[in-house]
N, C-alpha and C. Protein backbone atom coordinates (compact mmCIF):
# COMPACT_ATOMS: atom_id res chain seq x y z
N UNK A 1 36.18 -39.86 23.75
CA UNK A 1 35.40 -39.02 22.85
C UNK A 1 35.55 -37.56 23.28
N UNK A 2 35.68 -36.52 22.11
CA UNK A 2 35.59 -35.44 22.52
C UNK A 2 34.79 -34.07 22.75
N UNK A 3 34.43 -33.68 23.78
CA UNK A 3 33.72 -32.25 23.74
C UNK A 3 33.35 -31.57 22.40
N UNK A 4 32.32 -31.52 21.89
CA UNK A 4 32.11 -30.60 20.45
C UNK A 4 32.09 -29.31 21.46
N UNK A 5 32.70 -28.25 20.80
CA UNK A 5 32.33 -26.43 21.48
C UNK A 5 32.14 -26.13 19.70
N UNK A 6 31.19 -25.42 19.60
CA UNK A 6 30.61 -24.58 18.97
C UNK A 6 30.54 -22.72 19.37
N UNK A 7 31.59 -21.72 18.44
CA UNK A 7 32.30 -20.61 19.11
C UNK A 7 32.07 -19.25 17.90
N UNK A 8 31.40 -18.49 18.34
CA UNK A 8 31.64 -17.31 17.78
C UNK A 8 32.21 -16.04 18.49
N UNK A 9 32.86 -15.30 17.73
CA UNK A 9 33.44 -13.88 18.29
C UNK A 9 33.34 -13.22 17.84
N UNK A 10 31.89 -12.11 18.29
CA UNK A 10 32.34 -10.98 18.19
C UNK A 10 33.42 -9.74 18.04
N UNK A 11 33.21 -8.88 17.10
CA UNK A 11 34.87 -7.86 17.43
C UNK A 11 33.89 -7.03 17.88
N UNK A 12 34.72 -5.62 18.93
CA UNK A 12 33.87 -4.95 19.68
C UNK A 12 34.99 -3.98 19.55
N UNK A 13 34.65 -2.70 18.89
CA UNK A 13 35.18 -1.96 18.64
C UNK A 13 35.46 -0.77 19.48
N UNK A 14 34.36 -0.45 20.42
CA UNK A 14 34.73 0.65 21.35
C UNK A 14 33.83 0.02 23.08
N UNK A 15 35.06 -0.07 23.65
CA UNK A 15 34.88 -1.37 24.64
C UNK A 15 34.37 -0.28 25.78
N UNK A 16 34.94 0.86 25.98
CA UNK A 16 33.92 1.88 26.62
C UNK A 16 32.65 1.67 26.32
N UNK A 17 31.94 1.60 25.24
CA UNK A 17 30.52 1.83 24.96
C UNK A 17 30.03 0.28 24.72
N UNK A 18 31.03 -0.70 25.33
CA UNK A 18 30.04 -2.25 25.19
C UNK A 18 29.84 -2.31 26.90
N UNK A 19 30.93 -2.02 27.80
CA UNK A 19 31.21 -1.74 29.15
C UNK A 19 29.88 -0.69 29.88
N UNK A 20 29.44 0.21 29.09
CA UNK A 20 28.53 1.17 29.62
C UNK A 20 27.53 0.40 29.23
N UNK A 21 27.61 -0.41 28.26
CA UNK A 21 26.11 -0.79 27.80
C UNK A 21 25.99 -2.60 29.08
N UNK A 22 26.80 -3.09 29.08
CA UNK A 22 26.79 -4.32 30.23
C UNK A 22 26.45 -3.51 31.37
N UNK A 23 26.73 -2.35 31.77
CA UNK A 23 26.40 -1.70 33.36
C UNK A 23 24.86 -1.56 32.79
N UNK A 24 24.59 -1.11 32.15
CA UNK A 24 22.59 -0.73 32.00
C UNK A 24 22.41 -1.78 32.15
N UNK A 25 22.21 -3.02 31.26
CA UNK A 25 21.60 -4.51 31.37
C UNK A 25 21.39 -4.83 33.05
N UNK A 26 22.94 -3.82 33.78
CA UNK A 26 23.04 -5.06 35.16
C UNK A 26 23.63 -6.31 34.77
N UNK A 27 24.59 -6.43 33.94
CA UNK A 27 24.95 -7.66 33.62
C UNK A 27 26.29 -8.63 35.02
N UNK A 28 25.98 -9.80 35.43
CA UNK A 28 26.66 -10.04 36.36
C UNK A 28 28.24 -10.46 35.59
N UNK A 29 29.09 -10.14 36.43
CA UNK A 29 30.36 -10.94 35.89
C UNK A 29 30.74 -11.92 37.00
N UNK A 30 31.74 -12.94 36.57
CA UNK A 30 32.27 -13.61 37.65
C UNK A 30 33.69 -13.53 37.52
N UNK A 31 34.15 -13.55 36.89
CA UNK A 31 35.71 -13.83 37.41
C UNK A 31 36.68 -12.79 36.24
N UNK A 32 37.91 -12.56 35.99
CA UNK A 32 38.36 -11.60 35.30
C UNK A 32 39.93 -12.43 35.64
N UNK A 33 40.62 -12.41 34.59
CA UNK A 33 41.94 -13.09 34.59
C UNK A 33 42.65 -12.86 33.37
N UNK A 34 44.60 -12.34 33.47
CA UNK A 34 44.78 -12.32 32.53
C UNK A 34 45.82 -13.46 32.37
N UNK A 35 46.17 -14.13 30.99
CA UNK A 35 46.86 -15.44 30.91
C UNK A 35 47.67 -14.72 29.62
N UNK A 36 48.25 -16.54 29.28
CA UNK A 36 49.36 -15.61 27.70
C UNK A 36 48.86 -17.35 27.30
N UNK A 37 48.87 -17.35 25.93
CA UNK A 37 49.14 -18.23 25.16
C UNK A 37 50.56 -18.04 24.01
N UNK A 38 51.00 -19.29 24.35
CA UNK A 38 52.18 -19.72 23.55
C UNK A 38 51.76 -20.61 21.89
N UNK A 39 51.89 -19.79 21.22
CA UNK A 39 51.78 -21.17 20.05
C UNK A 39 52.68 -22.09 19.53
N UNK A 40 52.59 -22.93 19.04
CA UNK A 40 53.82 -23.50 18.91
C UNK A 40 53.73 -24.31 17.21
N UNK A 41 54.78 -24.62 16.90
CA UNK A 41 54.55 -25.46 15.07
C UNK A 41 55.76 -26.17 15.27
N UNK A 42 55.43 -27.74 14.76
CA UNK A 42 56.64 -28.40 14.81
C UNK A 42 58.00 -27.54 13.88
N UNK A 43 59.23 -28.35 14.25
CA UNK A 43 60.41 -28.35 13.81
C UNK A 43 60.64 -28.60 12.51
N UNK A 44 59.64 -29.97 12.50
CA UNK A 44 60.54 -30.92 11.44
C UNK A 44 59.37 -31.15 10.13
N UNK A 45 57.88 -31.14 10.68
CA UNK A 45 57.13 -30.94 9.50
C UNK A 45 55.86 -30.24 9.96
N UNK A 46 54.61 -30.32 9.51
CA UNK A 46 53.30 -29.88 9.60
C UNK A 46 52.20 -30.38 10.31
N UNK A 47 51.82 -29.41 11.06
CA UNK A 47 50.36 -30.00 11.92
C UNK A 47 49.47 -30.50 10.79
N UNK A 48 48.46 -30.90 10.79
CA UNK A 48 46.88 -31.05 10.10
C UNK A 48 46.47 -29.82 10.23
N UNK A 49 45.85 -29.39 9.21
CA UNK A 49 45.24 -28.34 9.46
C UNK A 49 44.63 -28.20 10.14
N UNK A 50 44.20 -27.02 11.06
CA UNK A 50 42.68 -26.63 11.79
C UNK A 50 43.77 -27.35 13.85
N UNK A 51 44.78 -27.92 13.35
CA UNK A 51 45.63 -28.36 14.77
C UNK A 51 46.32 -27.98 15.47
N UNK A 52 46.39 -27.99 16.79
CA UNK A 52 46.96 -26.30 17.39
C UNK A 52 47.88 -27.02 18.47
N UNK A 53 48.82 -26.63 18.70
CA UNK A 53 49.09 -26.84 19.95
C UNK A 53 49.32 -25.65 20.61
N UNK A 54 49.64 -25.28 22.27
CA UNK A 54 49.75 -23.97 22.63
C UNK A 54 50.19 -24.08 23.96
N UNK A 55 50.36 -23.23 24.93
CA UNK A 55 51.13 -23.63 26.23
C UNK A 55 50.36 -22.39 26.89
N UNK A 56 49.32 -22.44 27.96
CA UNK A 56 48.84 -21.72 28.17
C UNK A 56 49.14 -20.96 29.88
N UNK A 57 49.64 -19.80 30.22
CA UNK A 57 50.33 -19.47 31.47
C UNK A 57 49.12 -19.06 31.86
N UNK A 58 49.43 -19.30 33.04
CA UNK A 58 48.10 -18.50 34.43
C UNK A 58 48.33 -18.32 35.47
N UNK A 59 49.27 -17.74 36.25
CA UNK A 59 49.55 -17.43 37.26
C UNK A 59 50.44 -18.18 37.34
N UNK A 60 51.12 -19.46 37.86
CA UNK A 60 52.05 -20.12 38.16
C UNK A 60 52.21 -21.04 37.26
N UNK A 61 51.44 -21.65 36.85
CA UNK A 61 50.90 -23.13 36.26
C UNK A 61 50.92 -23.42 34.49
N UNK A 62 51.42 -23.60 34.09
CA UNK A 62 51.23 -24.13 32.51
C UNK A 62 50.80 -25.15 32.08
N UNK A 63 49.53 -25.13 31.37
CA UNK A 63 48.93 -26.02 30.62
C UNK A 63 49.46 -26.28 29.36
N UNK A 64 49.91 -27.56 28.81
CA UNK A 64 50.14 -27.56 27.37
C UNK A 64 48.56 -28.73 26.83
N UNK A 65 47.94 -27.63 25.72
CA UNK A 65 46.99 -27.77 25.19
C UNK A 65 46.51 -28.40 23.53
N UNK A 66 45.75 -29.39 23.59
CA UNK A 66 45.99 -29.68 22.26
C UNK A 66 44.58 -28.85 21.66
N UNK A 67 44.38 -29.19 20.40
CA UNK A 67 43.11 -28.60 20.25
C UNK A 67 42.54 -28.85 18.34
N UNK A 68 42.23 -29.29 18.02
CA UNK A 68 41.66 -29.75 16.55
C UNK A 68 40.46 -28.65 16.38
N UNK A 69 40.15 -27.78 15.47
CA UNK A 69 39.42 -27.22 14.44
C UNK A 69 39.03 -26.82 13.49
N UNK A 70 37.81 -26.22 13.33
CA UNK A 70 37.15 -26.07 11.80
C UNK A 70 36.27 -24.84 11.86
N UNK A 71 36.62 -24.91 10.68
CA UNK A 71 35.17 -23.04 10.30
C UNK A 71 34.23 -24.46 10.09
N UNK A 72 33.14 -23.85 10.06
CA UNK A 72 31.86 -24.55 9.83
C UNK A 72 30.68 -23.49 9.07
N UNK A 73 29.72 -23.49 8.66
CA UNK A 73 28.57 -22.67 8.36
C UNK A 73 27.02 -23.01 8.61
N UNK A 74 26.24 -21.97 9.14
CA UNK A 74 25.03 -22.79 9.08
C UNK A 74 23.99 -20.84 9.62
N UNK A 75 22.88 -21.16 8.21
CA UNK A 75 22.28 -19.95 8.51
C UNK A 75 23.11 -18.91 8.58
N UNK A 76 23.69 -18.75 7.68
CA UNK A 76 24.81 -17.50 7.02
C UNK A 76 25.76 -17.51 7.52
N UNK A 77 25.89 -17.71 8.69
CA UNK A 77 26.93 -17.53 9.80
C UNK A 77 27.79 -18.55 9.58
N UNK A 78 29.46 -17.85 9.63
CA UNK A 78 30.42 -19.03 10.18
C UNK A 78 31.06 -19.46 11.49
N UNK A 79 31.50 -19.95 11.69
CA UNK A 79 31.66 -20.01 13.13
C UNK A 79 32.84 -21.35 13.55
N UNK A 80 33.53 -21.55 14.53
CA UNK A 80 34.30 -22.23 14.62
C UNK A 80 33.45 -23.45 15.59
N UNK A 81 34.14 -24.78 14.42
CA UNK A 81 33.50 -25.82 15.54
C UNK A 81 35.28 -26.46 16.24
N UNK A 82 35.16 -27.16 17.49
CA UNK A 82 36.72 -27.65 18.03
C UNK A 82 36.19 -28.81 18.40
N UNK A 83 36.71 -29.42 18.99
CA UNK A 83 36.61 -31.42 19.47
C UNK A 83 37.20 -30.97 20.82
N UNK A 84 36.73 -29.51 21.48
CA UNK A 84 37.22 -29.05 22.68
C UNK A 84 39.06 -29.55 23.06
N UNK A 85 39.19 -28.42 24.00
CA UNK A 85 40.55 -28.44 24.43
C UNK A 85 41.10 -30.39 24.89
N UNK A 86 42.26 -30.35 24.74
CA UNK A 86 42.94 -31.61 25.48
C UNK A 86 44.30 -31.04 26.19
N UNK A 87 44.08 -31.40 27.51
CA UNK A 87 45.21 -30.84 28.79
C UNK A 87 46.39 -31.99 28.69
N UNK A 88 47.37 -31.54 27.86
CA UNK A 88 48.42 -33.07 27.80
C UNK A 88 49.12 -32.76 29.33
N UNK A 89 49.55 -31.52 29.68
CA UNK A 89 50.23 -31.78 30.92
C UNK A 89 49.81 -30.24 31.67
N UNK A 90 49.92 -30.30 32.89
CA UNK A 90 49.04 -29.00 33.77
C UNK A 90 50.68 -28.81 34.66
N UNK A 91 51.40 -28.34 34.95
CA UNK A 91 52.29 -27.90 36.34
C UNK A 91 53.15 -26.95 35.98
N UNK A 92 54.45 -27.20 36.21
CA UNK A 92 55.54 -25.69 36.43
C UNK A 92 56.11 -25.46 35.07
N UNK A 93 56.03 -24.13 34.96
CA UNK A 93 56.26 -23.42 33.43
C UNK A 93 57.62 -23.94 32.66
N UNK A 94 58.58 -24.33 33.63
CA UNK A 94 59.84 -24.33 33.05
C UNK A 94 59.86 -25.88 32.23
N UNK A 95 58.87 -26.23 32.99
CA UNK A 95 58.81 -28.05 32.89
C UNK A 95 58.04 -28.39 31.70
N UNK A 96 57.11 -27.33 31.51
CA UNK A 96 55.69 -27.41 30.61
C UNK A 96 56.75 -26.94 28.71
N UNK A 97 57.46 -25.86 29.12
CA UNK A 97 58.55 -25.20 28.22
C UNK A 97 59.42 -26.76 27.29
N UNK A 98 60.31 -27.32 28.66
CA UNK A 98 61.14 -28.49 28.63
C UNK A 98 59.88 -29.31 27.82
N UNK A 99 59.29 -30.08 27.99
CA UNK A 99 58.44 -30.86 27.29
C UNK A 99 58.13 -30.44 25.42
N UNK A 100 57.56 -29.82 25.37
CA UNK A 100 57.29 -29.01 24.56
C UNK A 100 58.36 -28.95 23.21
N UNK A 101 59.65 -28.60 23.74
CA UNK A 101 61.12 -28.55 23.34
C UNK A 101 61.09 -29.52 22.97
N UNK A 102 61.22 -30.80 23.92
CA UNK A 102 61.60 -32.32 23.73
C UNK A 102 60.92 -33.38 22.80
N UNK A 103 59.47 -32.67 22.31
CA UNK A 103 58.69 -32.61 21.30
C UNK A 103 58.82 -32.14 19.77
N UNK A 104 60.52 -31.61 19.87
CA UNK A 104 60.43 -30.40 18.90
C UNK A 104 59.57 -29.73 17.90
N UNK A 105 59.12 -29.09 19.41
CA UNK A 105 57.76 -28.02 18.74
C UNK A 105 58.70 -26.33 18.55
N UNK A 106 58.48 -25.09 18.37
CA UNK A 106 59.32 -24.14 18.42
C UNK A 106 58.25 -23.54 18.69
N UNK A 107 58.41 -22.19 19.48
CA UNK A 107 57.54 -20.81 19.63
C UNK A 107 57.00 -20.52 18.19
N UNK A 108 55.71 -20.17 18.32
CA UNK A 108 55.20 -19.37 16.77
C UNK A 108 54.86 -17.81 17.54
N UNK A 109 53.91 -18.11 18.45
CA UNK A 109 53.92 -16.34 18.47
C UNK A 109 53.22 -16.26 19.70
N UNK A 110 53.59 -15.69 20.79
CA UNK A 110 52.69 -15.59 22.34
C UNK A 110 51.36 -14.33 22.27
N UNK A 111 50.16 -14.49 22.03
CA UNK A 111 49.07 -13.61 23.10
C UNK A 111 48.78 -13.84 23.99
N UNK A 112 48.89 -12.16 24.80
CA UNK A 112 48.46 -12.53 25.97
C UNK A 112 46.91 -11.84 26.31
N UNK A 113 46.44 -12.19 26.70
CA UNK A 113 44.87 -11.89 27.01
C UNK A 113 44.34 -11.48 28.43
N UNK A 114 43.28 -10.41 28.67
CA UNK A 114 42.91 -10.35 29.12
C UNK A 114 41.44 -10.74 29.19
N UNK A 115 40.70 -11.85 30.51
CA UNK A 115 39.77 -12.16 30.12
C UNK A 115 38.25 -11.95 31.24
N UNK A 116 37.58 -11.75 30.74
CA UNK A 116 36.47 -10.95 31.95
C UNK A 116 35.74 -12.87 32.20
N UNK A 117 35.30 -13.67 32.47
CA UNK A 117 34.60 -14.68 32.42
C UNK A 117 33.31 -14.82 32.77
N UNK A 118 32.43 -15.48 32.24
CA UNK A 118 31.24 -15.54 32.78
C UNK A 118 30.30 -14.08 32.58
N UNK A 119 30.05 -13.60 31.62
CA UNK A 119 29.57 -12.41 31.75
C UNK A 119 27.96 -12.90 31.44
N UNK A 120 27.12 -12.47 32.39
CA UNK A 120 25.46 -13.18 32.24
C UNK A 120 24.35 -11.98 31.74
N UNK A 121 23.66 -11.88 31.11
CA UNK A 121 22.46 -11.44 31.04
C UNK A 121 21.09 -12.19 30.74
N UNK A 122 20.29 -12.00 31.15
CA UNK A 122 19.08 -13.02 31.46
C UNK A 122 19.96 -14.31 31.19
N UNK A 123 19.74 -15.14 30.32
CA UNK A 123 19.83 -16.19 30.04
C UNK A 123 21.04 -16.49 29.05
N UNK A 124 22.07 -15.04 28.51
CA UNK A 124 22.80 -15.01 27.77
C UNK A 124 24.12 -15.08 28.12
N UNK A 125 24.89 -16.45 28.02
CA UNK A 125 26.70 -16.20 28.90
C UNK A 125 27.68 -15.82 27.78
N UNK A 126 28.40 -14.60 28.10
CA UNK A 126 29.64 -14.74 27.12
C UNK A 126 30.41 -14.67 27.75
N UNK A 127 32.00 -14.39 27.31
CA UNK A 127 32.75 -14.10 27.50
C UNK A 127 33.59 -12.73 26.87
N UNK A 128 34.17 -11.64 27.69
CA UNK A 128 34.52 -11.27 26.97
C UNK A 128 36.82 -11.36 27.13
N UNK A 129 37.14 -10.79 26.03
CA UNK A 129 38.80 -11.61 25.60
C UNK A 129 39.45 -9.99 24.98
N UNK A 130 40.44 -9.79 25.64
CA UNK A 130 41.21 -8.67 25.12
C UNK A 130 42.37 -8.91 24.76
N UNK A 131 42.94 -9.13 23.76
CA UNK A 131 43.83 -9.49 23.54
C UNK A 131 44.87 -8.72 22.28
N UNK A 132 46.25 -8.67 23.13
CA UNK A 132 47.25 -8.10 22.98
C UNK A 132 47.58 -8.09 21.03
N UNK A 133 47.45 -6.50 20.37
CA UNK A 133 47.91 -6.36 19.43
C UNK A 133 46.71 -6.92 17.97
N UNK A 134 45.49 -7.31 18.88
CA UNK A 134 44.52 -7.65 18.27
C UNK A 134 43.26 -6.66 18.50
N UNK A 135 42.68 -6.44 19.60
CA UNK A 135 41.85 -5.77 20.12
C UNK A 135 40.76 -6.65 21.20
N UNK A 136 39.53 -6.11 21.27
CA UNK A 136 38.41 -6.90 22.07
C UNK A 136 37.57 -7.70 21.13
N UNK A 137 37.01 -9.04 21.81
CA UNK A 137 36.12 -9.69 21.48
C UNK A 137 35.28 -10.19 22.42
N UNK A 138 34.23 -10.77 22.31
CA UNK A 138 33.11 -10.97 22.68
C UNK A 138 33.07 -12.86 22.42
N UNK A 139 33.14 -13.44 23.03
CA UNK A 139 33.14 -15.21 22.48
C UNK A 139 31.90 -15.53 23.35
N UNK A 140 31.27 -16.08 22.21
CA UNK A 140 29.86 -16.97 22.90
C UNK A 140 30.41 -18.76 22.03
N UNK A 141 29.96 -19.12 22.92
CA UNK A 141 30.21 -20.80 22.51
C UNK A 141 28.90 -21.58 23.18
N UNK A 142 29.02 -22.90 22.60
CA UNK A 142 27.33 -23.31 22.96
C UNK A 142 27.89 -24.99 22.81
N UNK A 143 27.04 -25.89 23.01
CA UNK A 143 27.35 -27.02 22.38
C UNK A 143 26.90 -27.98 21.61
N UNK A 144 25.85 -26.82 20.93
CA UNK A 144 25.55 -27.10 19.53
C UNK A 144 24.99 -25.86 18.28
N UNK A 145 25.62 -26.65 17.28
CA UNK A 145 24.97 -25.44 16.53
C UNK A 145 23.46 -24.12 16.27
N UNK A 146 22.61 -25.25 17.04
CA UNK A 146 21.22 -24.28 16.94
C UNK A 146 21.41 -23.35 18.31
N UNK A 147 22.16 -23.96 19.57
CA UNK A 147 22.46 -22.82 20.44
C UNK A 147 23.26 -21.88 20.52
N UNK A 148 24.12 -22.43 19.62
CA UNK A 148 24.87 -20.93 19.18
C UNK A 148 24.53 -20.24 18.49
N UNK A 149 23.23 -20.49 17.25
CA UNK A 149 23.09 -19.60 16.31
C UNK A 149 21.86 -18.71 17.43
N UNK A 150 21.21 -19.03 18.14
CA UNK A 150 20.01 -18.18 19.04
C UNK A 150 20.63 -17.69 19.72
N UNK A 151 21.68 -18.19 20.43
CA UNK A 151 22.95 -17.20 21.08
C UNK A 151 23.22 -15.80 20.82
N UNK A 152 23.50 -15.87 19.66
CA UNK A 152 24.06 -14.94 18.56
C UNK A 152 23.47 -13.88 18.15
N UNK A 153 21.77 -14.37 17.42
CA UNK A 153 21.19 -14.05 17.46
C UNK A 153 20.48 -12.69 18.73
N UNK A 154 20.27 -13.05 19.84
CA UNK A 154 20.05 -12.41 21.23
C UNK A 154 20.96 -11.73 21.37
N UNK A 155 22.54 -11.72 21.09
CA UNK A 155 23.80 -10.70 21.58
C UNK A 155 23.37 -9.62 20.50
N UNK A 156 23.72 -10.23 18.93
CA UNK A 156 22.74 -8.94 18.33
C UNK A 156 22.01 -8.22 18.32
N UNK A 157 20.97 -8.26 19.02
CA UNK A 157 19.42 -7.99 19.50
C UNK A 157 19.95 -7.06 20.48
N UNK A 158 20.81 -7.26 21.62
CA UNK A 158 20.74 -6.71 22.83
C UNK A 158 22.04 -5.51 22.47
N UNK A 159 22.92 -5.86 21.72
CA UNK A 159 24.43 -4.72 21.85
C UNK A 159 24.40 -4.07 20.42
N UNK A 160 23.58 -4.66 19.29
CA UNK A 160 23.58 -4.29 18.02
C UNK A 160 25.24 -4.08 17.22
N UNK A 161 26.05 -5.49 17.92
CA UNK A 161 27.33 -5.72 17.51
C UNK A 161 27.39 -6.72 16.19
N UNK A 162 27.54 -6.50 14.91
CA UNK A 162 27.54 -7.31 13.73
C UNK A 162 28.47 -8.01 13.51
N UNK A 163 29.47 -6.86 13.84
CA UNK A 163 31.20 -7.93 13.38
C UNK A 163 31.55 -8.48 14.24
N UNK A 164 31.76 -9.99 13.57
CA UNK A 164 32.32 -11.34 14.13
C UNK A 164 33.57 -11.50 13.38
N UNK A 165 34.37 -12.92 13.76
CA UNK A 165 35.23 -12.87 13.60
C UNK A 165 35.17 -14.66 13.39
N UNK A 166 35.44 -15.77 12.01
CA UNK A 166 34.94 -16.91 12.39
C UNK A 166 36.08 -17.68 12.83
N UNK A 167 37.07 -17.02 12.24
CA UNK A 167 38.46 -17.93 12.77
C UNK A 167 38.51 -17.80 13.94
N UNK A 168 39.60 -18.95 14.07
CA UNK A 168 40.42 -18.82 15.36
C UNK A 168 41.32 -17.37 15.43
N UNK A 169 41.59 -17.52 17.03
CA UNK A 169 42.25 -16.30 17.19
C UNK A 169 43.88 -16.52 16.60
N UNK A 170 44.42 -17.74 16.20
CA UNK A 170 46.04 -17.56 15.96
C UNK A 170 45.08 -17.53 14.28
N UNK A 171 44.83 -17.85 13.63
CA UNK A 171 44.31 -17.52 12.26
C UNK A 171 44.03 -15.67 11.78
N UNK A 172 43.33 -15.05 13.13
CA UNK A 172 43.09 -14.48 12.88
C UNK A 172 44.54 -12.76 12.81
N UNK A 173 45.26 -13.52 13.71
CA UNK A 173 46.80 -12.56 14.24
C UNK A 173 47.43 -12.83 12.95
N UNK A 174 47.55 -14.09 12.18
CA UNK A 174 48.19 -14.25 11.34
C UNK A 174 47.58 -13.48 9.97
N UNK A 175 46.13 -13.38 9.56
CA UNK A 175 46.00 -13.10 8.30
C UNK A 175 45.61 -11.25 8.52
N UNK A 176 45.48 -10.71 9.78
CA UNK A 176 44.99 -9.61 9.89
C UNK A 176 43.29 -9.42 10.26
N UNK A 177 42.93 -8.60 11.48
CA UNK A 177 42.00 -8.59 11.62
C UNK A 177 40.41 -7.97 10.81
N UNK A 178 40.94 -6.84 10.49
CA UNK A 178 40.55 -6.56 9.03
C UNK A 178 40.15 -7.62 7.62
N UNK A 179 41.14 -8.25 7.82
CA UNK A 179 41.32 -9.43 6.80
C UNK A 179 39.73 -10.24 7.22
N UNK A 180 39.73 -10.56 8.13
CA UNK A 180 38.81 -11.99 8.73
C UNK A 180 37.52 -11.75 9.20
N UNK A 181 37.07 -10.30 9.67
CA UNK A 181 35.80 -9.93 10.22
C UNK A 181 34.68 -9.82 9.20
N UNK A 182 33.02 -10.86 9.40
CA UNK A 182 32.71 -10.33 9.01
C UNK A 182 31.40 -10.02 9.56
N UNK A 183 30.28 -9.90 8.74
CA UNK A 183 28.89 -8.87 9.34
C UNK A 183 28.10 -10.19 9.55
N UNK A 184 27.16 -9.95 10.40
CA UNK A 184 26.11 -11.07 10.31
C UNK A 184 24.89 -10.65 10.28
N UNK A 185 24.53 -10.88 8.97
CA UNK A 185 22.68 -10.48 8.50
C UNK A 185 21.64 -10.38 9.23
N UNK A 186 21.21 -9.87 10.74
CA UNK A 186 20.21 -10.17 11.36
C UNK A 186 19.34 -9.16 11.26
């Protein structure tokens, strides 16, 4: 059975003035890492919609990742629901590449990201995600819908950031960011 994640993203438009505003809060961070994602689309025919595959680098190590999702709605808001990540294989890049190939999957398009992790205030965790040729976001995820919508709710409250973003991030590279952002009524 799989992990439900329940995911919204913020867009954050001037990351100086979200950065000055996390130093007032005192907000703690924990960890900061940058990775690349690989996308990939078969050869020969079509995923299911909302079906991803991707090859994710991190220092030495490549994950190839499966991943099933959906926009969803609830209380105005849209938001992405997933059946959480699936790790088909974790070790050496060249090997993770070879597989992948032997699958005939092909490259669709690599971001690479920079990612702050764990960012806390009182009781509020996000994440924040910089990513290459897109800009900054803000991802809160929960693992269920009423905790993500109070989630959400509270980031609004505290940064007075409206624009979200409900797609996924390869949805969102593909149709334009402009295209996909929108406001949330609070």
């Amino acid at each position: 059975m799989f992990k439900m994640e329940y995911e919204l993203r913020f867009f954050i438009e001037d990351s100086n003035k979200f950065f000055n505003r996390l130093s007032e809060l005192k907000a703690n961070t924990v960890e900061q890492r940058a990775f690349m994602d690989i996308y990939y689309e078969p050869m020969h025919h079509n995923l299911p919609n909302g079906v991803s595959l991707r090859l994710r680098i991190y220092e030495d190590v490549a994950k190839i990742i499966y991943q099933k999702s959906w926009i969803q709605g609830h209380d105005n808001i849209k938001f992405k629901v997933s059946e959480g990540k699936v790790i088909l294989f974790s070790g050496d890049i060249n090997k993770a590449k070879e597989i992948v190939s032997n699958l005939c999957f092909k490259e669709l398009v690599t971001l690479k990201k920079n990612k702050l992790l764990s960012i806390t205030i009182e009781d509020l965790e996000f994440a924040y995600d910089e990513i290459e040729s897109l800009g900054a976001f803000v991802e809160i995820e929960a693992k269920n819908v009423d905790d993500l919508i109070s989630r959400a709710k509270k980031f609004v409250k505290i940064f007075g950031i409206r624009k979200y973003c409900p797609n996924s991030i390869l949805e969102t590279y593909f149709k334009g960011i402009n295209n996909t952002i929108q406001i949330i009524d609070y």
